[in-house]
C-alpha atoms as a PDB file:
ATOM      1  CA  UNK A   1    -156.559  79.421 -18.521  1.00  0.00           C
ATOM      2  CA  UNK A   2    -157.128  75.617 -18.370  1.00  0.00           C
ATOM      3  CA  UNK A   3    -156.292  73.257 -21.392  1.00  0.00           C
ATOM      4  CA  UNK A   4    -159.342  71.860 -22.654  1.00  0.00           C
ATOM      5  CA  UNK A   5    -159.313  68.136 -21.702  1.00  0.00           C
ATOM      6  CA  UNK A   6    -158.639  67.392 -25.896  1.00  0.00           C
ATOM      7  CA  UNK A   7    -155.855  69.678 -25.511  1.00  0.00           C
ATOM      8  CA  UNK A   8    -154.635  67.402 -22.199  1.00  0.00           C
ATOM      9  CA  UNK A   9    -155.178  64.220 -24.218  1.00  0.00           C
ATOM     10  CA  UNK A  10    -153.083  65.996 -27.004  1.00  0.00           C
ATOM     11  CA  UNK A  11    -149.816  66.807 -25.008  1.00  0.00           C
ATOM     12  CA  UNK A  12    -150.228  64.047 -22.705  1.00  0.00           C
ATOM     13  CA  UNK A  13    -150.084  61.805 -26.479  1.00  0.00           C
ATOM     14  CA  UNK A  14    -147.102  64.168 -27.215  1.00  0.00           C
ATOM     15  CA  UNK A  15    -145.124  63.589 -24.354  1.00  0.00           C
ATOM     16  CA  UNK A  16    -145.794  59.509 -24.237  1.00  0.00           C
ATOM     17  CA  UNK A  17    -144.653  59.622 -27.872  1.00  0.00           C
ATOM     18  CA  UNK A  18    -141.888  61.698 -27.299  1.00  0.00           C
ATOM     19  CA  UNK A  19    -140.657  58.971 -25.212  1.00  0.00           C
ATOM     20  CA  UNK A  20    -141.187  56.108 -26.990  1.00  0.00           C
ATOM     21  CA  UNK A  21    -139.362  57.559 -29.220  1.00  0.00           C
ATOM     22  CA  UNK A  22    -136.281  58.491 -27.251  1.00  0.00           C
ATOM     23  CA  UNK A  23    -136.258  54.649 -25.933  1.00  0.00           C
ATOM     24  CA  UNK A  24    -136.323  53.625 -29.638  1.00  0.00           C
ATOM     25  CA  UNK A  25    -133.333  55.925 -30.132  1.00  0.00           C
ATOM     26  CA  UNK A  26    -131.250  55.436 -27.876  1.00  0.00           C
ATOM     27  CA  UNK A  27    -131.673  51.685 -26.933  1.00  0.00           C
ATOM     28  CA  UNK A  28    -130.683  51.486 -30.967  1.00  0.00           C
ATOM     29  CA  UNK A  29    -127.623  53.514 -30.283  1.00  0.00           C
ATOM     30  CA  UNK A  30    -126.654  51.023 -27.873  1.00  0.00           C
ATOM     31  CA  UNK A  31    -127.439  48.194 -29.306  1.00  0.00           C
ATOM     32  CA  UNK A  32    -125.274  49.740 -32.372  1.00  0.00           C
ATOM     33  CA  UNK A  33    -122.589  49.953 -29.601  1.00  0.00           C
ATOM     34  CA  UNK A  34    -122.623  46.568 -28.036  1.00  0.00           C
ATOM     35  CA  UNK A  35    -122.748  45.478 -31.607  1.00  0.00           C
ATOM     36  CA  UNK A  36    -119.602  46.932 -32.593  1.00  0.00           C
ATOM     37  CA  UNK A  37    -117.956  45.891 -30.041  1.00  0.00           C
ATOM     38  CA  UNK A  38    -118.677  42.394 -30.511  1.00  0.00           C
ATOM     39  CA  UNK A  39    -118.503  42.604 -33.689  1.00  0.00           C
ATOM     40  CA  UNK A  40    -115.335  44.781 -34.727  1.00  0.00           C
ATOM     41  CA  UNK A  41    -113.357  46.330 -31.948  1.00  0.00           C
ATOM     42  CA  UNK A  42    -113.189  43.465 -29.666  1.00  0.00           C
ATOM     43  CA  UNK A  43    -112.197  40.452 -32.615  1.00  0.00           C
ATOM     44  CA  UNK A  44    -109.744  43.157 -33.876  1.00  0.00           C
ATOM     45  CA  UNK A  45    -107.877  43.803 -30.846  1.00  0.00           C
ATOM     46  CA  UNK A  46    -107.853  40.287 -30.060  1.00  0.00           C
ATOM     47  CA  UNK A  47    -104.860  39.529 -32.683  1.00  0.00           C
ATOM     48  CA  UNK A  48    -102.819  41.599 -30.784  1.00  0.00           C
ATOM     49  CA  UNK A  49    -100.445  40.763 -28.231  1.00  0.00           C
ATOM     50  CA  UNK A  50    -101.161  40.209 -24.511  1.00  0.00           C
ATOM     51  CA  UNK A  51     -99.653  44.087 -23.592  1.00  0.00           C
ATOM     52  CA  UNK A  52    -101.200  45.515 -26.789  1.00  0.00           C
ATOM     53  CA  UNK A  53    -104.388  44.138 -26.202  1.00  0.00           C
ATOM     54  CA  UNK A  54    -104.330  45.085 -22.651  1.00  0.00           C
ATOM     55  CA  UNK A  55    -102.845  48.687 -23.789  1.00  0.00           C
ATOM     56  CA  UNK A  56    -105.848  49.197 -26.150  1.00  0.00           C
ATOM     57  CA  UNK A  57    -108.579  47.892 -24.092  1.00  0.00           C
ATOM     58  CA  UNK A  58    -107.849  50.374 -21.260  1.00  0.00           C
ATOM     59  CA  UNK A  59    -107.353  53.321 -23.413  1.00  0.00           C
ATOM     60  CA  UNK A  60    -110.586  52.343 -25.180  1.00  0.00           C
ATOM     61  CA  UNK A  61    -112.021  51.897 -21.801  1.00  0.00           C
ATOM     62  CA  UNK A  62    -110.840  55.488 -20.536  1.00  0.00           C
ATOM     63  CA  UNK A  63    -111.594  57.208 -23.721  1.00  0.00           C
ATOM     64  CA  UNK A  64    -115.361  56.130 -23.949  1.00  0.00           C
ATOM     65  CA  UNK A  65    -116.224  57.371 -20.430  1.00  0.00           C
ATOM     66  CA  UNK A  66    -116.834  60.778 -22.289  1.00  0.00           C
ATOM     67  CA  UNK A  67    -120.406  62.755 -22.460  1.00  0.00           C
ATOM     68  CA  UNK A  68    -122.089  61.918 -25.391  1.00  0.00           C
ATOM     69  CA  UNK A  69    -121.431  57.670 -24.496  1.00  0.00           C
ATOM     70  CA  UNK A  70    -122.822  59.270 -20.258  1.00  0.00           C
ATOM     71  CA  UNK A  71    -125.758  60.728 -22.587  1.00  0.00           C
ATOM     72  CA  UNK A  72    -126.450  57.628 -24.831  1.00  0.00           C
ATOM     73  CA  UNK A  73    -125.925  55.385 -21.721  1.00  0.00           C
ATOM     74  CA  UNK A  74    -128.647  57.043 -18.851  1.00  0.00           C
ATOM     75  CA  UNK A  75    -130.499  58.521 -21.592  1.00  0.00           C
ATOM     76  CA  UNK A  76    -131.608  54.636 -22.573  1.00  0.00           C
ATOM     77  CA  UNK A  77    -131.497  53.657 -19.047  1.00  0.00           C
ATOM     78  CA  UNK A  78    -134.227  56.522 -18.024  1.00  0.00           C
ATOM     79  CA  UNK A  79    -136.548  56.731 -21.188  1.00  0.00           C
ATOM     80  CA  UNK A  80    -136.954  52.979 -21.381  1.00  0.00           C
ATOM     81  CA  UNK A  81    -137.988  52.935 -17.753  1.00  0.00           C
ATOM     82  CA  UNK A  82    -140.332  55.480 -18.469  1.00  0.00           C
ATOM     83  CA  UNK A  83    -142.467  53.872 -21.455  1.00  0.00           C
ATOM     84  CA  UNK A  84    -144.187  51.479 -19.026  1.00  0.00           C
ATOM     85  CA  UNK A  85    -144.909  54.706 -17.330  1.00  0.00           C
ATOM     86  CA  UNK A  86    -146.367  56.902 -19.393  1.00  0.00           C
ATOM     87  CA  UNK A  87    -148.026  54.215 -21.202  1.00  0.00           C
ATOM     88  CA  UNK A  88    -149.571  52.915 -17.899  1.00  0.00           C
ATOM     89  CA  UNK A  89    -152.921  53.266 -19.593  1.00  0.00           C
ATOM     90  CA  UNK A  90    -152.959  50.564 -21.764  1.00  0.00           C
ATOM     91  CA  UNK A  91    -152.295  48.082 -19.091  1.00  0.00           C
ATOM     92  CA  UNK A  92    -153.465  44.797 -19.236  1.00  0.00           C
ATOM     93  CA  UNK A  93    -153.100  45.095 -23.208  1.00  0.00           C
ATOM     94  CA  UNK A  94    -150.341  42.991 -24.774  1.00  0.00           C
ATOM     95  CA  UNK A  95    -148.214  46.647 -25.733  1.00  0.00           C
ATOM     96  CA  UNK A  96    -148.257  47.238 -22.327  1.00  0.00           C
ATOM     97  CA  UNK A  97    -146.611  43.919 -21.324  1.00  0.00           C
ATOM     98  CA  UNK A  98    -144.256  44.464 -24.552  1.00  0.00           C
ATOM     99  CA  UNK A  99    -143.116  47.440 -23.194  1.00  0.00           C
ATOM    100  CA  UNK A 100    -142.343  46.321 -19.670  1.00  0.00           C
ATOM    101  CA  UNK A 101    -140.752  43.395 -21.047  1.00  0.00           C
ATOM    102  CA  UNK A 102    -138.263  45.683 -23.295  1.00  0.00           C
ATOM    103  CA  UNK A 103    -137.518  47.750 -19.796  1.00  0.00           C
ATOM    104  CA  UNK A 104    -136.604  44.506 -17.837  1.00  0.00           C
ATOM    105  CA  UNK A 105    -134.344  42.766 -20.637  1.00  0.00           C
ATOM    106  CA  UNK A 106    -132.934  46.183 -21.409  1.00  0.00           C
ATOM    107  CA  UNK A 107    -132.680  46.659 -17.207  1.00  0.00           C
ATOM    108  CA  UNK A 108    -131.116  43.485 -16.547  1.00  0.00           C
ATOM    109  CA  UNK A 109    -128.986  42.805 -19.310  1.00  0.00           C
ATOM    110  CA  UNK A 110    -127.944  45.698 -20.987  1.00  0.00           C
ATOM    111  CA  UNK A 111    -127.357  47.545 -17.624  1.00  0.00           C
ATOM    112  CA  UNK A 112    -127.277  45.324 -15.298  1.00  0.00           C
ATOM    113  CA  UNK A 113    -124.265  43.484 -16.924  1.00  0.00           C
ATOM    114  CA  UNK A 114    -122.532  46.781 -17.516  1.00  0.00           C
ATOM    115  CA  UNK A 115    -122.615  47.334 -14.134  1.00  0.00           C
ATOM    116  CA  UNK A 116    -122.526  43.811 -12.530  1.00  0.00           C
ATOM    117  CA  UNK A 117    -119.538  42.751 -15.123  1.00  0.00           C
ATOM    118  CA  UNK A 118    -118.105  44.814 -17.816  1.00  0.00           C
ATOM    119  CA  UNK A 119    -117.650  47.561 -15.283  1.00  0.00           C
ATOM    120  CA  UNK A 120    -115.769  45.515 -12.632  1.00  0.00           C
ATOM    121  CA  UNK A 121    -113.269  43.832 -15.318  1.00  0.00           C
ATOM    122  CA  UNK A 122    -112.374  47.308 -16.966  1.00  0.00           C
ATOM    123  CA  UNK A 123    -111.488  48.193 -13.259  1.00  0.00           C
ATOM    124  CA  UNK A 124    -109.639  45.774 -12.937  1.00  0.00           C
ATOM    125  CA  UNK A 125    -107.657  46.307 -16.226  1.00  0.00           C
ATOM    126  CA  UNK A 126    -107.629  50.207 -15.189  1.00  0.00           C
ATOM    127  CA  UNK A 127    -106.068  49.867 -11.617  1.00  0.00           C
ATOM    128  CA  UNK A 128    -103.076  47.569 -13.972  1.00  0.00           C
ATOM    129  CA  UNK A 129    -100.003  49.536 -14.533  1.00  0.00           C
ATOM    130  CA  UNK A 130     -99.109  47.136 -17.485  1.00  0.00           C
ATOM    131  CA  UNK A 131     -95.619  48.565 -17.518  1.00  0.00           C
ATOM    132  CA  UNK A 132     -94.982  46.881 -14.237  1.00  0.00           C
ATOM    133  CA  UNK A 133     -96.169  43.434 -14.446  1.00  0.00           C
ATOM    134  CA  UNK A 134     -94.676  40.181 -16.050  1.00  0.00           C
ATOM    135  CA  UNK A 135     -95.438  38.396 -19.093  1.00  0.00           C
ATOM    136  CA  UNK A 136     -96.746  35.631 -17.211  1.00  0.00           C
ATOM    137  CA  UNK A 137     -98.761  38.189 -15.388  1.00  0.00           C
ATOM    138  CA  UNK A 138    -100.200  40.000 -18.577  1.00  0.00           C
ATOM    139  CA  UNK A 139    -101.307  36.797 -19.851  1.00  0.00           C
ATOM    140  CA  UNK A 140    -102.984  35.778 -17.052  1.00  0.00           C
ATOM    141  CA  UNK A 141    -105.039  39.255 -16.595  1.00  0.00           C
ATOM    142  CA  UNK A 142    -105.648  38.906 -20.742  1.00  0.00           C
ATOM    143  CA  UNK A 143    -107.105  35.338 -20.055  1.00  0.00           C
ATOM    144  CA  UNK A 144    -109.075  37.069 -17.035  1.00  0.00           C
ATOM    145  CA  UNK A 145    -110.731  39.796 -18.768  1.00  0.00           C
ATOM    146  CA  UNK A 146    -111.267  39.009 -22.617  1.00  0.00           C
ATOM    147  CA  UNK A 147    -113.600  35.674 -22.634  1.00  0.00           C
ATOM    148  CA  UNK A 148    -115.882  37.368 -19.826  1.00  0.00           C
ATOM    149  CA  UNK A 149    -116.005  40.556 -20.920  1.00  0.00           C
ATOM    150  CA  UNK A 150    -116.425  38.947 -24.597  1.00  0.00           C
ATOM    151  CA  UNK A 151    -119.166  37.227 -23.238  1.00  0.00           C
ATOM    152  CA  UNK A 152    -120.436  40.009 -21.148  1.00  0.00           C
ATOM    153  CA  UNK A 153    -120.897  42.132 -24.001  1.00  0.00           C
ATOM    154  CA  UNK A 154    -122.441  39.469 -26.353  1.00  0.00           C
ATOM    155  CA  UNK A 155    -125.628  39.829 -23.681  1.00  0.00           C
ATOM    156  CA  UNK A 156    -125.764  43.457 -23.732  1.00  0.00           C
ATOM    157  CA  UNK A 157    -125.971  43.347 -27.331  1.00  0.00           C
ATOM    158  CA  UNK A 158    -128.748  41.278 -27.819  1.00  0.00           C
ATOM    159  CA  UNK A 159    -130.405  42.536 -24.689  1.00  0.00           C
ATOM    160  CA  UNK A 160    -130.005  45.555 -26.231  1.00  0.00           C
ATOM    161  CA  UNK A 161    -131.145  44.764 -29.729  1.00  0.00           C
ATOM    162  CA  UNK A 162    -134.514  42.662 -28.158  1.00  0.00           C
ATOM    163  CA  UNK A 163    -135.741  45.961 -26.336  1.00  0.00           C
ATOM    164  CA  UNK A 164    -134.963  47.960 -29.543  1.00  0.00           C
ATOM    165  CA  UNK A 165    -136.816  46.288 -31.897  1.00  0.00           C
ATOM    166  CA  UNK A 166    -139.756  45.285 -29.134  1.00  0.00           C
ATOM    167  CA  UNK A 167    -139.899  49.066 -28.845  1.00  0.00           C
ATOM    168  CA  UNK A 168    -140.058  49.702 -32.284  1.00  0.00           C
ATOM    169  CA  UNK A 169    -142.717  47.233 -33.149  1.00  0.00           C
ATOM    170  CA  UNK A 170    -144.792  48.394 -30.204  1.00  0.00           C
ATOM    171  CA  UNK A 171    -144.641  51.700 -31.929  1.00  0.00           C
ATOM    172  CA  UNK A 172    -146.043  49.994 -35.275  1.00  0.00           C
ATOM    173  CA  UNK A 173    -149.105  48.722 -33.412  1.00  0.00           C
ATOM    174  CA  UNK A 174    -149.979  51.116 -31.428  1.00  0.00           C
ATOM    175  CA  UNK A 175    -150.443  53.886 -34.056  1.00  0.00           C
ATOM    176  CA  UNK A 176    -152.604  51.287 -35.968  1.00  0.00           C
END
């Protein structure tokens, strides 16, 4: 038996909601991440030495590759790429446009750095045997990695933190 089309309305309204809200979740989580990056982990390692800072930087980098951060990561990536869909409907209204512009600063510089730069310089750091290289050599790979990736990172968190709170204050209009 057939839903009636209130019922389709209903679960469609379910499931667009249900997404939202994932975006709003988990772009927050990562914007939470970025932050405390920026804000703690990277300004606390950088007092260290050149090979301590190097040493902790590539075990942080190995160690966060788990399955909840592979969860948090593609689980922003996909459900802010699906608001625009779902919510397809309201186009040409301005929460339609608000949404699309959270997926593309959330696209481009939350993911798109990760994977453009972060990514490349913790490769870089990773394929280092640090026990094998000079001083000279450590602080030249320090001096290549931690203003970039510094840098890097600042974008992703604010990227982050703009599609956040544009989600969240889509949310706020469109129940009203």
């Amino acid at each position: 038996m057939r839903d009636s089309p209130d019922q389709e309305n209903n679960n469609r309204m379910k499931t667009e909601t249900l997404i939202l809200a994932s975006a709003i979740l988990f772009t927050g989580l990562m914007a939470g991440i970025f932050f405390t990056w920026s804000n703690a982990v990277k300004p606390g390692i950088g007092k260290l030495s050149d090979l301590e800072y190097l040493r902790s930087l590539q075990s942080m980098n190995r160690v966060i590759l788990n399955n909840t951060f592979k969860v948090l990561f593609m689980g922003a990536i996909l459900s802010v790429s699906l608001v625009p869909i779902f919510y397809f409907s309201l186009y040409p209204s301005n929460i339609f446009w608000v949404f699309v512009g959270a997926f593309v600063i959330y696209w481009l510089g939350a993911f798109g750095v990760t994977v453009g730069g972060n990514i490349p310089l913790n490769e870089i750091l990773d394929k280092t045997h640090l026990e094998s290289i000079s001083l000279e050599e450590m602080k030249a790979l320090r001096d290549r990695i931690e203003t970039k990736w510094n840098g890097l990172n600042l974008v992703r968190t604010i990227a982050s933190t703009i599609s956040f709170v544009l989600l969240i204050v889509s949310f706020l209009f469109l129940e009203k």
